[in-house]
Protein backbone atom coordinates (compact mmCIF):
# COMPACT_ATOMS: atom_id res chain seq x y z
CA UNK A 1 80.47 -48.93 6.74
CA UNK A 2 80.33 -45.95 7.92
CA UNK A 3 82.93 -43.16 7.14
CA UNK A 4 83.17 -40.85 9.84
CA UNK A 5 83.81 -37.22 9.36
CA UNK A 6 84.96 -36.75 6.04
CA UNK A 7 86.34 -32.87 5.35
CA UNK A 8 88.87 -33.86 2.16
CA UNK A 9 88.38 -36.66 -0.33
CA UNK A 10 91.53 -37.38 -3.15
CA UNK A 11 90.76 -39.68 -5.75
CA UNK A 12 92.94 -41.24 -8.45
CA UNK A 13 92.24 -41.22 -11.65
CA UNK A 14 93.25 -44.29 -13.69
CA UNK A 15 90.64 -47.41 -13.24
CA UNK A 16 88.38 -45.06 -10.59
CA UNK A 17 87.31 -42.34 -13.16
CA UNK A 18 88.91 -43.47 -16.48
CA UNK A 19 88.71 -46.75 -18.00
CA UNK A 20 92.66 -47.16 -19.10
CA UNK A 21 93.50 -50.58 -18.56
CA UNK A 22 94.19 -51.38 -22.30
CA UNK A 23 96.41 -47.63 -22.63
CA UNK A 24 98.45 -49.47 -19.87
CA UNK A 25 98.06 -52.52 -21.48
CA UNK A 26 99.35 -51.22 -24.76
CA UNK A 27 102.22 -48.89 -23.00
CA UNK A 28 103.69 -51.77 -20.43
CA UNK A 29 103.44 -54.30 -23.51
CA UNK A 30 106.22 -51.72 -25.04
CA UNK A 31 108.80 -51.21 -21.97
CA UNK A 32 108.29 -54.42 -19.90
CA UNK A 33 110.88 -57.22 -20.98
CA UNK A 34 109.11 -60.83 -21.58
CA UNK A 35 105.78 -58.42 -20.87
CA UNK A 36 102.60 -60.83 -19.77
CA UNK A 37 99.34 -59.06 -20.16
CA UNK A 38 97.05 -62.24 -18.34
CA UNK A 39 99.81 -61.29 -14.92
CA UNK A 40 101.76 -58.82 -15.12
CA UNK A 41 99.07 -55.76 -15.60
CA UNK A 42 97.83 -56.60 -12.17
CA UNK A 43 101.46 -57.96 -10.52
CA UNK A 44 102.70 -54.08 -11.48
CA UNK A 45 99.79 -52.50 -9.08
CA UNK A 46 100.38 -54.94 -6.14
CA UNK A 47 103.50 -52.87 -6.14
CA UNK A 48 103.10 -49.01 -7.51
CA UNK A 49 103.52 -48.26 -10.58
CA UNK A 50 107.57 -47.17 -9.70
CA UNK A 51 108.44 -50.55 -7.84
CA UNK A 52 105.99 -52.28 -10.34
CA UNK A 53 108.01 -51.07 -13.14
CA UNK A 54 111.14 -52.03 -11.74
CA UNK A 55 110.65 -54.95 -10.26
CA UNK A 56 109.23 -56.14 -13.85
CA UNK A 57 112.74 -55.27 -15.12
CA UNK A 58 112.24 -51.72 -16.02
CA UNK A 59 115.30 -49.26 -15.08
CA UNK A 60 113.64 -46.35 -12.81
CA UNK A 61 116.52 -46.00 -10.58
CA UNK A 62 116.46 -41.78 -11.31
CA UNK A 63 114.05 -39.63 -11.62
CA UNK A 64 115.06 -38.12 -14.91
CA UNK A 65 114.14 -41.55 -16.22
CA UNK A 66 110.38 -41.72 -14.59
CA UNK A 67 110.29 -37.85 -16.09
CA UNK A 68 111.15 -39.56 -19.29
CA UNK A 69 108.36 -42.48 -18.96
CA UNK A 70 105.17 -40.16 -18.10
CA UNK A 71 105.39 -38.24 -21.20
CA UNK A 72 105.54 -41.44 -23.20
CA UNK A 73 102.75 -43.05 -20.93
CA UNK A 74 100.43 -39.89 -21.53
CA UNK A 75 100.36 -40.50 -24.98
CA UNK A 76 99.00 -43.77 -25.00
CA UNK A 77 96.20 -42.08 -22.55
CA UNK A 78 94.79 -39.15 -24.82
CA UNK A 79 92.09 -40.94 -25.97
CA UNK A 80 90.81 -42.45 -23.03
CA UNK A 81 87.23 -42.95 -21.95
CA UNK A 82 85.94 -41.98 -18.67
CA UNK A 83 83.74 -44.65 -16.45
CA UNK A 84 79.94 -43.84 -17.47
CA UNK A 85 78.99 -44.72 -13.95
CA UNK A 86 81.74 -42.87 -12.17
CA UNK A 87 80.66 -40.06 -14.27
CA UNK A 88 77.27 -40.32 -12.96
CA UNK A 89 78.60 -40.50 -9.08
CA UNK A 90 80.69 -37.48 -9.26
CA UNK A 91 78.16 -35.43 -10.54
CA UNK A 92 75.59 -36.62 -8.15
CA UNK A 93 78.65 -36.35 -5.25
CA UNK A 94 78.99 -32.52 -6.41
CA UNK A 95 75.15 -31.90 -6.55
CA UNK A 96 74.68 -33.28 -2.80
CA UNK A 97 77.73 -32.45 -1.48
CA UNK A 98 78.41 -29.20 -2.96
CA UNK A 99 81.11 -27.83 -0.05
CA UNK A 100 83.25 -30.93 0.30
CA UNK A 101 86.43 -30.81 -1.48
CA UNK A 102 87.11 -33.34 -4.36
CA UNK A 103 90.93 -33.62 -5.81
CA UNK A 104 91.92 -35.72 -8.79
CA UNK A 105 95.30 -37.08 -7.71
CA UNK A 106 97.42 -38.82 -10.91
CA UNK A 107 100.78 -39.08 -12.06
CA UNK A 108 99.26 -38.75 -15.79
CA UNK A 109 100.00 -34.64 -16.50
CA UNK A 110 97.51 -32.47 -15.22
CA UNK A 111 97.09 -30.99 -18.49
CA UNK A 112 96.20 -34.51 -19.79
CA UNK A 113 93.67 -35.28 -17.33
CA UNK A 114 91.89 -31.76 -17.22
CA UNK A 115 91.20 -32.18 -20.87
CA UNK A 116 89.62 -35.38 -20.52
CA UNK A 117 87.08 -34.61 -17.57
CA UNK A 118 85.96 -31.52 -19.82
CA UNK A 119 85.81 -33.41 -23.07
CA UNK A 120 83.86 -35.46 -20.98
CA UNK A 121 81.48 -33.38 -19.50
CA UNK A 122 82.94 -33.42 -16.01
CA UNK A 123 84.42 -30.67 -14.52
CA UNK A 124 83.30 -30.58 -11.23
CA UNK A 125 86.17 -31.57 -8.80
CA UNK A 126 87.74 -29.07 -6.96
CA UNK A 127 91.36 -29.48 -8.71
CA UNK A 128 93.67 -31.66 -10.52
CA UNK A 129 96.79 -32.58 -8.46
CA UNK A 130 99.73 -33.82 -10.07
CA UNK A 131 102.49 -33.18 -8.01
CA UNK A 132 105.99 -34.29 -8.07
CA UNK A 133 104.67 -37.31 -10.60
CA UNK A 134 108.14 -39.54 -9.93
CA UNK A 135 107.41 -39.44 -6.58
CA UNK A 136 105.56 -42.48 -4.73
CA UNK A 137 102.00 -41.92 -4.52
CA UNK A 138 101.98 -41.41 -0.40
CA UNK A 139 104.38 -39.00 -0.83
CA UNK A 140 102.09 -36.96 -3.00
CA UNK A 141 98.91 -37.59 -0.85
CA UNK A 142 100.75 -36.09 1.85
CA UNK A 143 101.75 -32.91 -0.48
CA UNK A 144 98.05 -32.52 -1.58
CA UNK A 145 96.50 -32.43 1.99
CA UNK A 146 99.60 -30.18 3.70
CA UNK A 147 98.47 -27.70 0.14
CA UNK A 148 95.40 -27.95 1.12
CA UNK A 149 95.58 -27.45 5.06
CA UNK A 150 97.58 -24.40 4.69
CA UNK A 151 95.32 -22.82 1.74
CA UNK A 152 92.05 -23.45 3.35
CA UNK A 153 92.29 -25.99 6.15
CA UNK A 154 94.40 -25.35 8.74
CA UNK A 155 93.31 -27.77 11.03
CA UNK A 156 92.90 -30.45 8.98
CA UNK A 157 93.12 -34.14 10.57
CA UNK A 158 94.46 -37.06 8.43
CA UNK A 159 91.84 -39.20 10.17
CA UNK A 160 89.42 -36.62 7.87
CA UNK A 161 90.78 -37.39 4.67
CA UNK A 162 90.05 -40.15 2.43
CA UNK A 163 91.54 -41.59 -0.68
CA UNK A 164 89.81 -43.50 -3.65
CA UNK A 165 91.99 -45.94 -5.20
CA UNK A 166 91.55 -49.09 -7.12
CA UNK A 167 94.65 -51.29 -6.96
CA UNK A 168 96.38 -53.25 -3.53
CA UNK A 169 99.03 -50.33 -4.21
CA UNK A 170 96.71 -47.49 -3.83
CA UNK A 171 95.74 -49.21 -0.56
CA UNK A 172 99.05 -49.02 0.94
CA UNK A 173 99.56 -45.81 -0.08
CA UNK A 174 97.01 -44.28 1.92
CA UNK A 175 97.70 -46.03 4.48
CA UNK A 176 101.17 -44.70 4.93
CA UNK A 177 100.18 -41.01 4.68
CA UNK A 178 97.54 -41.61 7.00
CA UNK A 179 94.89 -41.20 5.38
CA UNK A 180 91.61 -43.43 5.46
CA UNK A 181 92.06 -46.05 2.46
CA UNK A 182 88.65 -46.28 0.60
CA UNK A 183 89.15 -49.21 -2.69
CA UNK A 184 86.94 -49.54 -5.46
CA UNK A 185 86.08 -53.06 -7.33
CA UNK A 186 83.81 -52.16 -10.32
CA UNK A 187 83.79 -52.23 -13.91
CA UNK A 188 87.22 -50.14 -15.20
CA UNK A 189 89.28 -50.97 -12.10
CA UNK A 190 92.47 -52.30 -12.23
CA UNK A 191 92.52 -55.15 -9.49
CA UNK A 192 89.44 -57.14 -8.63
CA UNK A 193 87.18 -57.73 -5.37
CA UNK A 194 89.12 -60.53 -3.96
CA UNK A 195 92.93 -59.44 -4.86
CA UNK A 196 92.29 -55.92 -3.07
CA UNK A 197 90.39 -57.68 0.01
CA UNK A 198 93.38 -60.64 -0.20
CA UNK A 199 96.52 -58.64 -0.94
CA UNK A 200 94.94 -54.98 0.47
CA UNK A 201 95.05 -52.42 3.54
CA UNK A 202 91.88 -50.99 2.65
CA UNK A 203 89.25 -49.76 5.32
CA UNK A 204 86.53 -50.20 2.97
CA UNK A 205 86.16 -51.79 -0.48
CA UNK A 206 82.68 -50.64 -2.67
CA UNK A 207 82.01 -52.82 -5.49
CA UNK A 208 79.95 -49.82 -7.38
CA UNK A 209 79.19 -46.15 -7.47
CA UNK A 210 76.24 -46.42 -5.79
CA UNK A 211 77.60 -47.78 -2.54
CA UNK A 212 80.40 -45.50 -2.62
CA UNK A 213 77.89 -42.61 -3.26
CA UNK A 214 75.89 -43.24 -0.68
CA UNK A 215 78.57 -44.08 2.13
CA UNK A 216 79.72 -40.53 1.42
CA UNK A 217 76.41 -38.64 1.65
CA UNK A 218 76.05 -40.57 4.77
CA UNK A 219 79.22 -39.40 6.22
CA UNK A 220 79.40 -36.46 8.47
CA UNK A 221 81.29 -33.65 5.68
């Protein structure tokens, strides 16, 4: 597919750069009531994590108690891996592509992300965007680009963005700031090929970095 003019691209973090499906694993096994790791994991991302959580039983309803959660969640995430291949592709992304603006967008604290991208050898996105992190995820799309419009961008299209996610939830979520929807299947992801193309709104789904790569370099940026 190709992606049309591309001038902003916002990825998240969790199961598209860093493999952290067992830190969630491990945290929702603690805070989830009657906690199912073979279906609930994946039922939570249909949803966001928010609505996942509280729709699994977990009391979010203020946002003094999501403050509360992403401290606790960050902790299970300090050790974290990052994606080998992903590693590879932004890299390669940054080499070719040298002027085209990369954000890391993830509730996880900035400070907790940053230090694993440099640990592991990656430092080469243009910034780490947390946001307000109890805020739903389209909300904080929407914050990164109107950040970035009026610090470098002024005319700045939606249509020209693009978000990386890797969960049906991600896919909404760009969607409803406007922004295109790009999913990824591979190896680290949180939801598969089929529940993202079944449950999904994405405009495109890449089942590796390689396909991703090149869709990018191929798109007018």
């Amino acid at each position: 597919m190709v992606l049309g003019r591309l001038r902003l691209l916002i990825t998240d973090f969790d199961g598209v750069i860093a493999d952290t499906r067992r830190h969630f694993d491990s945290y929702f096994s603690e805070i989830i009531p009657g906690y199912d790791r073979l279906k609930t994991l994946n039922s939570v991302f249909d949803y966001g994590l928010w609505d996942g959580l509280q729709k699994h039983g977990v009391d979010i309803s203020e946002s003094n108690q999501r403050s509360r959660l992403l401290p606790k969640l960050c902790e299970h995430l300090v050790d974290a891996n990052l994606i080998p291949e992903s590693v590879q592709l932004f890299h390669k992304l940054r080499q070719e592509r040298p002027h085209l603006p990369v954000y890391v967008l993830s509730a996880n604290s900035t400070e907790v992300v940053q230090r694993l991208l440099v640990t592991n050898n990656l430092p080469v996105f243009t910034g780490v965007f947390e946001g307000d992190a109890s805020a739903d995820k389209s909300t904080r799309i929407s914050s990164l680009v109107q950040q970035y419009r009026e610090s470098a961008c002024p005319n700045l299209k939606m249509r020209e963005v693009a978000y990386i996610g890797d969960t049906v939830s991600d896919t909404f979520d760009a969607d409803y700031a406007n922004v295109m929807s790009i999913a990824v299947a591979w190896r680290g992801a949180f939801h598969d090929f089929d529940r993202i193309v079944d449950r999904g709104r994405a405009a495109v789904v890449f089942r590796t970095q390689d396909d991703l790569l090149n869709a990018v370099l191929a798109a007018d940026t």
